[in-house]
Protein backbone atom coordinates (compact mmCIF):
# COMPACT_ATOMS: atom_id res chain seq x y z
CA UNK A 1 -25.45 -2.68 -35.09
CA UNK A 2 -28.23 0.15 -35.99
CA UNK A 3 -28.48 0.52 -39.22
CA UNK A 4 -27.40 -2.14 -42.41
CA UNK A 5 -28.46 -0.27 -45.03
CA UNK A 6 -28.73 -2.79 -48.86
CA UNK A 7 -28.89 -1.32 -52.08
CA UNK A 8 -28.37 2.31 -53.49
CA UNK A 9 -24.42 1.60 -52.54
CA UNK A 10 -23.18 1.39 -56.24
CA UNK A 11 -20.19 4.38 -56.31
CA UNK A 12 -20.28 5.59 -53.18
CA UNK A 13 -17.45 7.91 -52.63
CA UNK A 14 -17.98 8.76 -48.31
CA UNK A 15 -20.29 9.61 -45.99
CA UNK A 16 -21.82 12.23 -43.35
CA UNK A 17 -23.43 11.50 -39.86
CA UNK A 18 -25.34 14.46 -38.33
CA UNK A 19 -24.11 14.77 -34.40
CA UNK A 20 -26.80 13.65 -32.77
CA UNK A 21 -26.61 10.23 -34.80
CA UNK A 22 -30.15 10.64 -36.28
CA UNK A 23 -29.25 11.16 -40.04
CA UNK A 24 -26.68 9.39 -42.57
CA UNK A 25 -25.51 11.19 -45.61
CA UNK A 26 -24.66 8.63 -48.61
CA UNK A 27 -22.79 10.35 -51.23
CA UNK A 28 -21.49 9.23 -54.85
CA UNK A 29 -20.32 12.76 -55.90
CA UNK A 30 -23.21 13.04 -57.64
CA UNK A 31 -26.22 12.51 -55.97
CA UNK A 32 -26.90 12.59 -51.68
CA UNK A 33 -29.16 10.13 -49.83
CA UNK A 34 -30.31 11.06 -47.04
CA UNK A 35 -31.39 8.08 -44.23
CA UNK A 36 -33.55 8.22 -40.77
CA UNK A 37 -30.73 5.94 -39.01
CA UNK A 38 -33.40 5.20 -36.23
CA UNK A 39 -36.05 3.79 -38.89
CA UNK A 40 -33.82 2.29 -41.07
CA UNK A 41 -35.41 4.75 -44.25
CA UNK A 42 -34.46 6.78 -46.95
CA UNK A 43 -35.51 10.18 -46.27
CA UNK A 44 -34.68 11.83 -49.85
CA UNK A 45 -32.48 11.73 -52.59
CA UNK A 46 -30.70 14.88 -53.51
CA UNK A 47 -29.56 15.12 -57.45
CA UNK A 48 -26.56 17.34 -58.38
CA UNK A 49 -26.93 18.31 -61.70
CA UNK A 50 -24.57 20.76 -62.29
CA UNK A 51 -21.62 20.15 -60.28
CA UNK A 52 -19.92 16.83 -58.45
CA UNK A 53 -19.61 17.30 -55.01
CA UNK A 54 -16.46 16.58 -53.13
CA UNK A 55 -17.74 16.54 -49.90
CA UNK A 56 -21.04 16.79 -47.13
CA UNK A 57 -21.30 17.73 -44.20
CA UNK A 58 -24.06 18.21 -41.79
CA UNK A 59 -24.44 21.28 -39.42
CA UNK A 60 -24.52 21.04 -35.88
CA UNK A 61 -28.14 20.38 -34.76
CA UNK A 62 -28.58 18.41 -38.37
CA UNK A 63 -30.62 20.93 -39.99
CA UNK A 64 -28.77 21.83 -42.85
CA UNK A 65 -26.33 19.93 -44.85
CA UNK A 66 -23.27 21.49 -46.68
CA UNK A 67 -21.68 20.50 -50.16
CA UNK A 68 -19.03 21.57 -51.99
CA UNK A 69 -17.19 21.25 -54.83
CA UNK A 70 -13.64 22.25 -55.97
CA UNK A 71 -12.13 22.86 -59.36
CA UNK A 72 -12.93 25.19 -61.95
CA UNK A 73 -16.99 25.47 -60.85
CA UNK A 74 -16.05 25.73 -57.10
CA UNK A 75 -19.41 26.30 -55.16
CA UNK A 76 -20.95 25.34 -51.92
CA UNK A 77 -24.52 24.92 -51.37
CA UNK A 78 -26.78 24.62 -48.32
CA UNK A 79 -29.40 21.58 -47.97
CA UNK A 80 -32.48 21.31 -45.76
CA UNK A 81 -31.84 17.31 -45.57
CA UNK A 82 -35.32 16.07 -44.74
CA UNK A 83 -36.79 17.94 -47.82
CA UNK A 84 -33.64 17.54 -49.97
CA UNK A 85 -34.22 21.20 -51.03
């Protein structure tokens, strides 16, 4: 085992590993966290306020992650996932 990761689980709906293993994507279709695998840490917390998200998903070399949401306010946004903005 890496990673056991405790608390912060309550609703969450999937999650999103970059490639290279270094970054885990915990989503409730609400809000992201973001976690350094290696150290075992929550990087940040991203808060959707406008719009549930159906899915994440990270970009090749990790740098970016992708959400999006369907229904009537369809969108997609782009995340820097260290900074969360």
């Amino acid at each position: 085992m890496i990673i056991e990761i405790h608390g912060h689980l309550e609703g969450i709906m999937d999650t999103a590993m970059s490639g290279d293993g270094r970054l885990l994507a915990l989503w409730n279709g609400e809000n992201l966290e973001i976690w350094d695998v290696s150290a075992g840490k929550r990087l940040t917390s991203i808060e959707h306020t406008e719009q549930t998200s159906d899915t994440a998903e990270f970009n090749s070399d990790a740098t970016q992650l992708v959400t999006f949401g369907g229904g009537a306010k369809s969108f997609v946004k782009i995340w820097d996932p260290r900074s969360g903005k």
